[in-house]
Each structure stands twice: as structure tokens, then as C-alpha cells.
PDB file of N, CA and C in Angstrom:
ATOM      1  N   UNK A   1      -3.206  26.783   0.924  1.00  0.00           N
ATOM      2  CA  UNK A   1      -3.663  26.202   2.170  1.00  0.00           C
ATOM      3  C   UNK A   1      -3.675  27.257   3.271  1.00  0.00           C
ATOM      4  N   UNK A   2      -2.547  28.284   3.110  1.00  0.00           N
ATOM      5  CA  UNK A   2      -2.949  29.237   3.865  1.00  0.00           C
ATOM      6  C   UNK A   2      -4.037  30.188   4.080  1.00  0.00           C
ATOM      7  N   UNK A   3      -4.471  30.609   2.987  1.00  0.00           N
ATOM      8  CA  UNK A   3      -5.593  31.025   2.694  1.00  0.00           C
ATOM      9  C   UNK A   3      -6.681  30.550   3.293  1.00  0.00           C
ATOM     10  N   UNK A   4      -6.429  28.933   3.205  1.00  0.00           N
ATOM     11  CA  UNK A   4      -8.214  28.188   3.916  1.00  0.00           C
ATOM     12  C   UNK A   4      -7.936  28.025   5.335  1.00  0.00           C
ATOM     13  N   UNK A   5      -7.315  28.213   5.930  1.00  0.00           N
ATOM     14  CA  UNK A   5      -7.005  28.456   7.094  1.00  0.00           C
ATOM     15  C   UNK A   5      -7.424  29.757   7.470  1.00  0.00           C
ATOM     16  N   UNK A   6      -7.134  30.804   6.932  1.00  0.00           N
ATOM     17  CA  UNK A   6      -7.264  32.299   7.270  1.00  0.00           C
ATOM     18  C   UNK A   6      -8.660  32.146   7.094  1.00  0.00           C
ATOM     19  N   UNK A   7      -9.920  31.494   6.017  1.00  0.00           N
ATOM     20  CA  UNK A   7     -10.675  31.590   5.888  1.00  0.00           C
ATOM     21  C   UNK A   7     -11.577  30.851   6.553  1.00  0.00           C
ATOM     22  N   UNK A   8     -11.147  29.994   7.370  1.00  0.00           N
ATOM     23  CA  UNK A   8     -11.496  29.020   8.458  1.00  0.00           C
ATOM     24  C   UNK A   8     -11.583  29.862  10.160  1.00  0.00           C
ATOM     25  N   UNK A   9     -10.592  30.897  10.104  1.00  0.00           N
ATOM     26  CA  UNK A   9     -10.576  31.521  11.115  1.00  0.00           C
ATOM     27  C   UNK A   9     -11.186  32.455  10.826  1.00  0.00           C
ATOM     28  N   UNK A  10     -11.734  33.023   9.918  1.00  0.00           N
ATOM     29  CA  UNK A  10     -12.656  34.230   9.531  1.00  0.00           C
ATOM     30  C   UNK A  10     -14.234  34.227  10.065  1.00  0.00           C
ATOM     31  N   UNK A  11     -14.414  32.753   9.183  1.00  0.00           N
ATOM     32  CA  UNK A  11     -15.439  32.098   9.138  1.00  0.00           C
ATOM     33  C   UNK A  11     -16.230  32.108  10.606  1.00  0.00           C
ATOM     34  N   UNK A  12     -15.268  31.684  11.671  1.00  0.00           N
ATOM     35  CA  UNK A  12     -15.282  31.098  13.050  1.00  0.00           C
ATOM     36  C   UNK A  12     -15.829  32.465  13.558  1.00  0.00           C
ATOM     37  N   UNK A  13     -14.833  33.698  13.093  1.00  0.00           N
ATOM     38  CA  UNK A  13     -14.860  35.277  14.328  1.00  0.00           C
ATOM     39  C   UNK A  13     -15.793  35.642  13.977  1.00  0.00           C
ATOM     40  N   UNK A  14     -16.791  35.458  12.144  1.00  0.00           N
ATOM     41  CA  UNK A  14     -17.599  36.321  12.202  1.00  0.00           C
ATOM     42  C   UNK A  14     -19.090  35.376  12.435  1.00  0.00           C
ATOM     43  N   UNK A  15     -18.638  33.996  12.960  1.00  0.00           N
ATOM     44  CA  UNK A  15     -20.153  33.291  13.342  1.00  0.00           C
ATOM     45  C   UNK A  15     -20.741  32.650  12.001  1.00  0.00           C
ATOM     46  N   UNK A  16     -19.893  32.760  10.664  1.00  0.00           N
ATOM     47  CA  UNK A  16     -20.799  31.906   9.842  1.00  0.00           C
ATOM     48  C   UNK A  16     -20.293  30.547   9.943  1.00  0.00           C
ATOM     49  N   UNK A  17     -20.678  29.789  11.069  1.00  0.00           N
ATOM     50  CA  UNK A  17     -20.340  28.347  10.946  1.00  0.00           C
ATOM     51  C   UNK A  17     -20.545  27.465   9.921  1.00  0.00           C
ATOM     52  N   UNK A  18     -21.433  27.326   9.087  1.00  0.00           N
ATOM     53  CA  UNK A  18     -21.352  26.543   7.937  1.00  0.00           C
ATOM     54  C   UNK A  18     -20.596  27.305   6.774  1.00  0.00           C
ATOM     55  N   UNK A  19     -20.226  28.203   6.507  1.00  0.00           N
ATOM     56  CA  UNK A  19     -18.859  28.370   6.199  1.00  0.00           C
ATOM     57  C   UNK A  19     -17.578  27.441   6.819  1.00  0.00           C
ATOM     58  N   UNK A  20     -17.600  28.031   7.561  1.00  0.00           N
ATOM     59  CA  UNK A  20     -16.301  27.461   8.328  1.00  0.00           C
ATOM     60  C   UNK A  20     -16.331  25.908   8.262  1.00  0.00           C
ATOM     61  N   UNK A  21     -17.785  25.228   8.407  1.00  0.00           N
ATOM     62  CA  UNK A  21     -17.651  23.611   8.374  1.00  0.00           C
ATOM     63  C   UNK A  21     -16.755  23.170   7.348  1.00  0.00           C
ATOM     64  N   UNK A  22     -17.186  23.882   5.915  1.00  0.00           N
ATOM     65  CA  UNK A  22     -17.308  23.497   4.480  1.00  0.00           C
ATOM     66  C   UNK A  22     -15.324  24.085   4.688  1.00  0.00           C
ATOM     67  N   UNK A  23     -15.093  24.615   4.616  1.00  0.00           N
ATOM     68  CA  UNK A  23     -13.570  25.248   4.483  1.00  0.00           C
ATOM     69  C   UNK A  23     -12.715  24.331   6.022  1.00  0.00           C
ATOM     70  N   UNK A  24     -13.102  24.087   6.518  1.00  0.00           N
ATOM     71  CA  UNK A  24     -12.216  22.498   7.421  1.00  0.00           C
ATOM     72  C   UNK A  24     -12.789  21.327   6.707  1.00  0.00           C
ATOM     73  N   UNK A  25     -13.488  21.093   5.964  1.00  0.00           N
ATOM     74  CA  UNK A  25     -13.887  19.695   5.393  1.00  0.00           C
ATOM     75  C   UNK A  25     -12.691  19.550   4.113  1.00  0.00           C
ATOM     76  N   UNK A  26     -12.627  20.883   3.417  1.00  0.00           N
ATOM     77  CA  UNK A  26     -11.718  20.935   2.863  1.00  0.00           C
ATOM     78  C   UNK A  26     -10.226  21.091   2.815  1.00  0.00           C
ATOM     79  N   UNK A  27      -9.882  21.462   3.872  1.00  0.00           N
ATOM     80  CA  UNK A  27      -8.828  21.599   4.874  1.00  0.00           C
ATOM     81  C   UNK A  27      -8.454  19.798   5.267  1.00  0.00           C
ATOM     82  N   UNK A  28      -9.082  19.097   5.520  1.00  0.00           N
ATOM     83  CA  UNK A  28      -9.046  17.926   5.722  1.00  0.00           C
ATOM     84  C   UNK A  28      -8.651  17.167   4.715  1.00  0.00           C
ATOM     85  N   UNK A  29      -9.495  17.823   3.443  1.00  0.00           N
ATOM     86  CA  UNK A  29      -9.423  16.529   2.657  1.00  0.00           C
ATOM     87  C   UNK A  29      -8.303  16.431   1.940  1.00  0.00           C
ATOM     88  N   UNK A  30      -7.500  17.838   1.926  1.00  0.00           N
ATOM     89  CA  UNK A  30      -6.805  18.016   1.041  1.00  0.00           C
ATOM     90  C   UNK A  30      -5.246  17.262   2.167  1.00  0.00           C
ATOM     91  N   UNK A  31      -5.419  17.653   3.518  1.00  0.00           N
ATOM     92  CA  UNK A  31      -4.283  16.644   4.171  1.00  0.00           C
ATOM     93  C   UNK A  31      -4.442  15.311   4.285  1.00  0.00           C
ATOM     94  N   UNK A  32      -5.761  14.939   4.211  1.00  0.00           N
ATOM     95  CA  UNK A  32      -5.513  13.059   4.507  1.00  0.00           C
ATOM     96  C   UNK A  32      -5.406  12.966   2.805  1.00  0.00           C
ATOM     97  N   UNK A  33      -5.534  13.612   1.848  1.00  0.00           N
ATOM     98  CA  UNK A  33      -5.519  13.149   0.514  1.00  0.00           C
ATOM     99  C   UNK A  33      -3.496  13.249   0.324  1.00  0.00           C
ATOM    100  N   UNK A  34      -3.321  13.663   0.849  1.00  0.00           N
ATOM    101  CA  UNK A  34      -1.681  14.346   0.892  1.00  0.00           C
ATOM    102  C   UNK A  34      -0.902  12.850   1.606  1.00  0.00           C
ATOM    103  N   UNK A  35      -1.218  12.628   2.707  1.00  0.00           N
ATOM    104  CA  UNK A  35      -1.232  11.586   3.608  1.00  0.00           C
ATOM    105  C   UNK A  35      -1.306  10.199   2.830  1.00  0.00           C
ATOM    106  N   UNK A  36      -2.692  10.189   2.567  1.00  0.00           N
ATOM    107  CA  UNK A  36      -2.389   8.769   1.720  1.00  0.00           C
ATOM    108  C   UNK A  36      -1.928   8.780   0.056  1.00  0.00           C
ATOM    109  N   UNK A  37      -1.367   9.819  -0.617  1.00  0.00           N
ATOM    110  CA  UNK A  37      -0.540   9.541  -1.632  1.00  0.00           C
ATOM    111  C   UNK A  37       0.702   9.090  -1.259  1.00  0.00           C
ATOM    112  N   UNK A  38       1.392   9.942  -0.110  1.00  0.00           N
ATOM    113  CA  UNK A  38       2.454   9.676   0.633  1.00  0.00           C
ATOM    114  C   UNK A  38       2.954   7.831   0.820  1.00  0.00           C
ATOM    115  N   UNK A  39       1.953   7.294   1.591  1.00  0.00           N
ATOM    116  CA  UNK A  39       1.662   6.403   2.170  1.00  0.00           C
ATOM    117  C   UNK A  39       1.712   5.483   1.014  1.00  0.00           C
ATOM    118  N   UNK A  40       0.548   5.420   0.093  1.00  0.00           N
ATOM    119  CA  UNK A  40       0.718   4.859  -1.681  1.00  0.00           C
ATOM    120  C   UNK A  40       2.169   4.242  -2.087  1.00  0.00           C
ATOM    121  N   UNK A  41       2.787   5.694  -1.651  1.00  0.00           N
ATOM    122  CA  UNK A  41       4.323   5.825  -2.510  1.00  0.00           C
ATOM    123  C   UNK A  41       5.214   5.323  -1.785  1.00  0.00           C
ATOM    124  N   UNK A  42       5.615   5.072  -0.637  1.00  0.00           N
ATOM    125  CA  UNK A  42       5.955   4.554   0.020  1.00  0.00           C
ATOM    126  C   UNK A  42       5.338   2.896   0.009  1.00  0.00           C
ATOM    127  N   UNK A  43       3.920   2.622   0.536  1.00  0.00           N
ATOM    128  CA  UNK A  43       4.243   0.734  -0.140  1.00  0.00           C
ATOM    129  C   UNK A  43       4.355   0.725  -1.693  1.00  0.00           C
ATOM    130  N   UNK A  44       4.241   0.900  -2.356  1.00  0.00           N
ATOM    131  CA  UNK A  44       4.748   1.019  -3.704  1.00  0.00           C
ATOM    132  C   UNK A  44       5.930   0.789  -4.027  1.00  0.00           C
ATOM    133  N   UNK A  45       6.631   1.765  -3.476  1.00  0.00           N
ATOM    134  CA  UNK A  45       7.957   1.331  -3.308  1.00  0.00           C
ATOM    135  C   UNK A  45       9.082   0.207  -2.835  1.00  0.00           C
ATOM    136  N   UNK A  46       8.271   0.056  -1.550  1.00  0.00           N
ATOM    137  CA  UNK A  46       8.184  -1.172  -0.595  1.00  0.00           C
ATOM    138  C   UNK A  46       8.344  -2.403  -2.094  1.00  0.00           C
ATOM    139  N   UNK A  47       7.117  -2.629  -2.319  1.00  0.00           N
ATOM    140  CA  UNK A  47       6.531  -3.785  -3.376  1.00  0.00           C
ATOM    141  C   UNK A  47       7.188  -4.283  -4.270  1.00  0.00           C
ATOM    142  N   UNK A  48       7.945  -2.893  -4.951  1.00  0.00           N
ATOM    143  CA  UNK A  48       8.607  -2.678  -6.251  1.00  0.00           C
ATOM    144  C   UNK A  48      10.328  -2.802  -5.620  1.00  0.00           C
ATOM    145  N   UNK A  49      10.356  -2.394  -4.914  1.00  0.00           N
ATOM    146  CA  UNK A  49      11.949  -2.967  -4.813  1.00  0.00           C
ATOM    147  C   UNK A  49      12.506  -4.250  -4.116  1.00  0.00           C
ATOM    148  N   UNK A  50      11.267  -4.880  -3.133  1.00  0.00           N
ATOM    149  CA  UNK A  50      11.176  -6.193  -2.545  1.00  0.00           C
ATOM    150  C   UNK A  50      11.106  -6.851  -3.941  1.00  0.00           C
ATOM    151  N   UNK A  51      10.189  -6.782  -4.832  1.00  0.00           N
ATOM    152  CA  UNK A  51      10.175  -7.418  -5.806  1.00  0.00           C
ATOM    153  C   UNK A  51      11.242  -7.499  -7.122  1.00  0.00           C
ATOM    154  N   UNK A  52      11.592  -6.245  -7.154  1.00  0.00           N
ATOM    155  CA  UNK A  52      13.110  -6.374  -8.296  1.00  0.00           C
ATOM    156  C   UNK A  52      14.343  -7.301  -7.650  1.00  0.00           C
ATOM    157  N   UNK A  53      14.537  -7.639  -6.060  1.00  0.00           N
ATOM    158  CA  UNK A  53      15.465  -7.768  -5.386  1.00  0.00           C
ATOM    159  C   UNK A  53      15.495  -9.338  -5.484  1.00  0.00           C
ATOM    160  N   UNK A  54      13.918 -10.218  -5.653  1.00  0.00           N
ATOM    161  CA  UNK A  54      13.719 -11.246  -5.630  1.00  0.00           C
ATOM    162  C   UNK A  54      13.564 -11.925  -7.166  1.00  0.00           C
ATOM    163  N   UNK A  55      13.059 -11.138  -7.575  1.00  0.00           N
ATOM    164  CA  UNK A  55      12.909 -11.354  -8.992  1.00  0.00           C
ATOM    165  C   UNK A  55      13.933 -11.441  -9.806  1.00  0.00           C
ATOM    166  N   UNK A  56      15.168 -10.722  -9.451  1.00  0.00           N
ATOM    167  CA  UNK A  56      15.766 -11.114 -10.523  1.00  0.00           C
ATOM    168  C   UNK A  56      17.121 -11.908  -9.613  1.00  0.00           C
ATOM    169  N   UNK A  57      16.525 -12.358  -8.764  1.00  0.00           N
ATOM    170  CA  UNK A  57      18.612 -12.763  -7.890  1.00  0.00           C
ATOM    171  C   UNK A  57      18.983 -13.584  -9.085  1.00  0.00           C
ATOM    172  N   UNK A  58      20.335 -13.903  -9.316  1.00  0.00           N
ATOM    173  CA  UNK A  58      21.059 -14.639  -9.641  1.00  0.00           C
ATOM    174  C   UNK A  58      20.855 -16.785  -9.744  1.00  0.00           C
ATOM    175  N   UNK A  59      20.205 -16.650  -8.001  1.00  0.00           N
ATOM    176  CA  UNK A  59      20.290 -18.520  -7.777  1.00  0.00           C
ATOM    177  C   UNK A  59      18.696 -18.386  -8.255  1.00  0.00           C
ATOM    178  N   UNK A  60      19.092 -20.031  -8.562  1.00  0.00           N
ATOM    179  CA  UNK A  60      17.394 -20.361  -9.333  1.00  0.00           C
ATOM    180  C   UNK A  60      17.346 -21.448  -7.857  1.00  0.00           C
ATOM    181  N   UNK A  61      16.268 -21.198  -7.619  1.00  0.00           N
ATOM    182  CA  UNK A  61      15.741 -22.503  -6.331  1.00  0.00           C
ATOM    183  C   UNK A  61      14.572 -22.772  -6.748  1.00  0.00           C
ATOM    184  N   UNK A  62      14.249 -23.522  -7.685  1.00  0.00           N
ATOM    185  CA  UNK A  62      13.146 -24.004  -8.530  1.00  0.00           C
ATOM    186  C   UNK A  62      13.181 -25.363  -8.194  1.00  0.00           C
ATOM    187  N   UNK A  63      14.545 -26.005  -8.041  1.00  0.00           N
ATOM    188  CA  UNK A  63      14.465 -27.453  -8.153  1.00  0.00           C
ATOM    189  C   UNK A  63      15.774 -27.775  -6.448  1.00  0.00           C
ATOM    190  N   UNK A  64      15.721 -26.737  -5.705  1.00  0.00           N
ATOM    191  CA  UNK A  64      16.066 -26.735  -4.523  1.00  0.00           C
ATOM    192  C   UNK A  64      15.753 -28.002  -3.666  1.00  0.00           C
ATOM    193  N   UNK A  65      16.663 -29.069  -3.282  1.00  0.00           N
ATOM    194  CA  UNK A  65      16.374 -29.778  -2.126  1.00  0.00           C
ATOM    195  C   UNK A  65      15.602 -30.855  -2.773  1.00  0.00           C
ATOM    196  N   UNK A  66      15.335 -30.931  -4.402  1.00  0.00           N
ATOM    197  CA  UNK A  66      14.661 -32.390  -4.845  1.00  0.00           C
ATOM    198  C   UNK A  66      15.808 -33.155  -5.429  1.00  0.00           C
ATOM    199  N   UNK A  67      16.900 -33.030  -5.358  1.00  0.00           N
ATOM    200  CA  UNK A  67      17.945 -33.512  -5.865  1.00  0.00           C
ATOM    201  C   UNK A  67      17.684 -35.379  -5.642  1.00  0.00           C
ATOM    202  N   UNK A  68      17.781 -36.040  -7.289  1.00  0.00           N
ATOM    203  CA  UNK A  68      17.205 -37.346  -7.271  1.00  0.00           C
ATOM    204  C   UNK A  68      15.977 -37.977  -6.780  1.00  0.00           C
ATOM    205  N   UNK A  69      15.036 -37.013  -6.963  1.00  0.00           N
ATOM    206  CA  UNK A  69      13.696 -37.070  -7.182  1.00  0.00           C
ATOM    207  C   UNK A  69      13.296 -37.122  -8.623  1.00  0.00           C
ATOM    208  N   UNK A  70      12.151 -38.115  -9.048  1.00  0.00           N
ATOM    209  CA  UNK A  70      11.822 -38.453  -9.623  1.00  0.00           C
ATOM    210  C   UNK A  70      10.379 -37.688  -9.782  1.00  0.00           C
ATOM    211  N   UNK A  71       9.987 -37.597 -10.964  1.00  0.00           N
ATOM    212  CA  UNK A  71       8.642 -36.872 -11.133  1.00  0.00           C
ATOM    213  C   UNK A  71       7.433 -37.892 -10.820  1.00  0.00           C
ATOM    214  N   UNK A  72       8.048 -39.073 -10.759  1.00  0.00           N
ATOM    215  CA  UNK A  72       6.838 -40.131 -10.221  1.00  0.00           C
ATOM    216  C   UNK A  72       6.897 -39.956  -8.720  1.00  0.00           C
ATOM    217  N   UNK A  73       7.781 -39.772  -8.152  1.00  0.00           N
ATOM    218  CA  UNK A  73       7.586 -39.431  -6.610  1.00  0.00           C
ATOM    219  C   UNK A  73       6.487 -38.564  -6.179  1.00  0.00           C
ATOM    220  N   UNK A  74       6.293 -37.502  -7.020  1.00  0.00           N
ATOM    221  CA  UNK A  74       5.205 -36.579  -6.949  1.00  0.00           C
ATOM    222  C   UNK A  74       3.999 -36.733  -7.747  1.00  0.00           C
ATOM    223  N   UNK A  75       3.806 -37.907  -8.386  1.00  0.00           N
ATOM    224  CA  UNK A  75       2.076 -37.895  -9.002  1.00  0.00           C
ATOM    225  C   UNK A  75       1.059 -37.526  -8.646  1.00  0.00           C
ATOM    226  N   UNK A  76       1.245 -37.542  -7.127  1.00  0.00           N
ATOM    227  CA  UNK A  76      -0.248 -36.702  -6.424  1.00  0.00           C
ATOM    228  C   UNK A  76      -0.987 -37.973  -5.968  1.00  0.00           C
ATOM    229  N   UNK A  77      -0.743 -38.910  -6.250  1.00  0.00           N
ATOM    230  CA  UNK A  77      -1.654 -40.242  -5.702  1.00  0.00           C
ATOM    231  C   UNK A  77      -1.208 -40.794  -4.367  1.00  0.00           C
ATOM    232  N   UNK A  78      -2.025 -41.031  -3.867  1.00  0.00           N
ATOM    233  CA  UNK A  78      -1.666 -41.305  -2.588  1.00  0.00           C
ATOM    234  C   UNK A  78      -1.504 -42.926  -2.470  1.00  0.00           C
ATOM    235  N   UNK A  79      -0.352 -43.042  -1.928  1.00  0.00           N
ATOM    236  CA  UNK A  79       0.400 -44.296  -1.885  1.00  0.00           C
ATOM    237  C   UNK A  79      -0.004 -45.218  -0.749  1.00  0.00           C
ATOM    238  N   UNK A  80      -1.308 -45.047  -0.295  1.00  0.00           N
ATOM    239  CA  UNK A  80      -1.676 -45.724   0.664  1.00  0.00           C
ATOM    240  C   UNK A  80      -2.483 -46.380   0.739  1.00  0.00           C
ATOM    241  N   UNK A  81      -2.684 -48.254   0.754  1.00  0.00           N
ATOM    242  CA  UNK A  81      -3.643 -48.491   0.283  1.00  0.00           C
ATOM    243  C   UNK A  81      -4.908 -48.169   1.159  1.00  0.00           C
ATOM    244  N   UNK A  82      -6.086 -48.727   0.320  1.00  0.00           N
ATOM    245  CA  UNK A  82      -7.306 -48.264   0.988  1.00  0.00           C
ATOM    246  C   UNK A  82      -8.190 -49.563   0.942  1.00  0.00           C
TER     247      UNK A  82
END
């Protein structure tokens, strides 16, 4: 990277500007490409350890707060006449 830098400032002193475009385009791409692997790895991480943390707890809350509920309570039909 040092190099395309030196060759970016070369580019500039001796006036070949499309040189120089092409060697900052690349200069660029190679930091926002740096940037968003970074970024990747980081929510990735995020994802993957929010998710091991939930995924495996200990309490099951599957059947949380229906205590003496009946599966007919929930048929989905609406209990109202019409």
C-alpha cells in the first residue's frame, strides 16, 4: 500500500493524471474492501454470539404463562357469534 501511494504521488508531480486516477481507485478499493470485511466480522460476531447465548439458555419458555390452558382455547375460531 505504500508503494500505491508513492505511485499516486508520482503520478500527480509528473501530470499523468489518469494514472494517478486508476492508482487512488485502487487505493480506495482496497480500504473500503478492508473496512467492510472488518465490519462483516464484527456483525457476524454480533449474530453468532447473541445467538449461542439464546439458543442454548438453560429455561425453556415454550409453554411460558399458558399454565392451564387448554389447546381448545386456541383453535383459532373466533368465538363470536356472527
Amino acid at each position: 500500500m505504500t508503494q500505491s501511494v508513492a505511485d499516486l504521488i508520482n503520478n500527480i508531480e509528473n501530470g499523468t493524471l489518469a494514472d494517478a486516477e486508476q492508482v487512488f481507485k485502487d487505493i480506495m478499493d482496497v480500504k473500503a474492501g478492508s473496512a467492510l470485511d472488518a465490519y462483516r466480522q464484527e456483525i457476524a460476531a454480533n449474530v453468532f454470539n447473541n445467538a449461542s447465548e439464546e439458543d442454548f439458555s438453560d429455561e425453556d419458555d415454550s409453554d411460558e404463562g399458558f399454565e392451564g390452558e387448554s389447546e381448545e382455547d386456541f383453535s383459532g375460531e373466533d368465538d363470536a357469534e356472527i
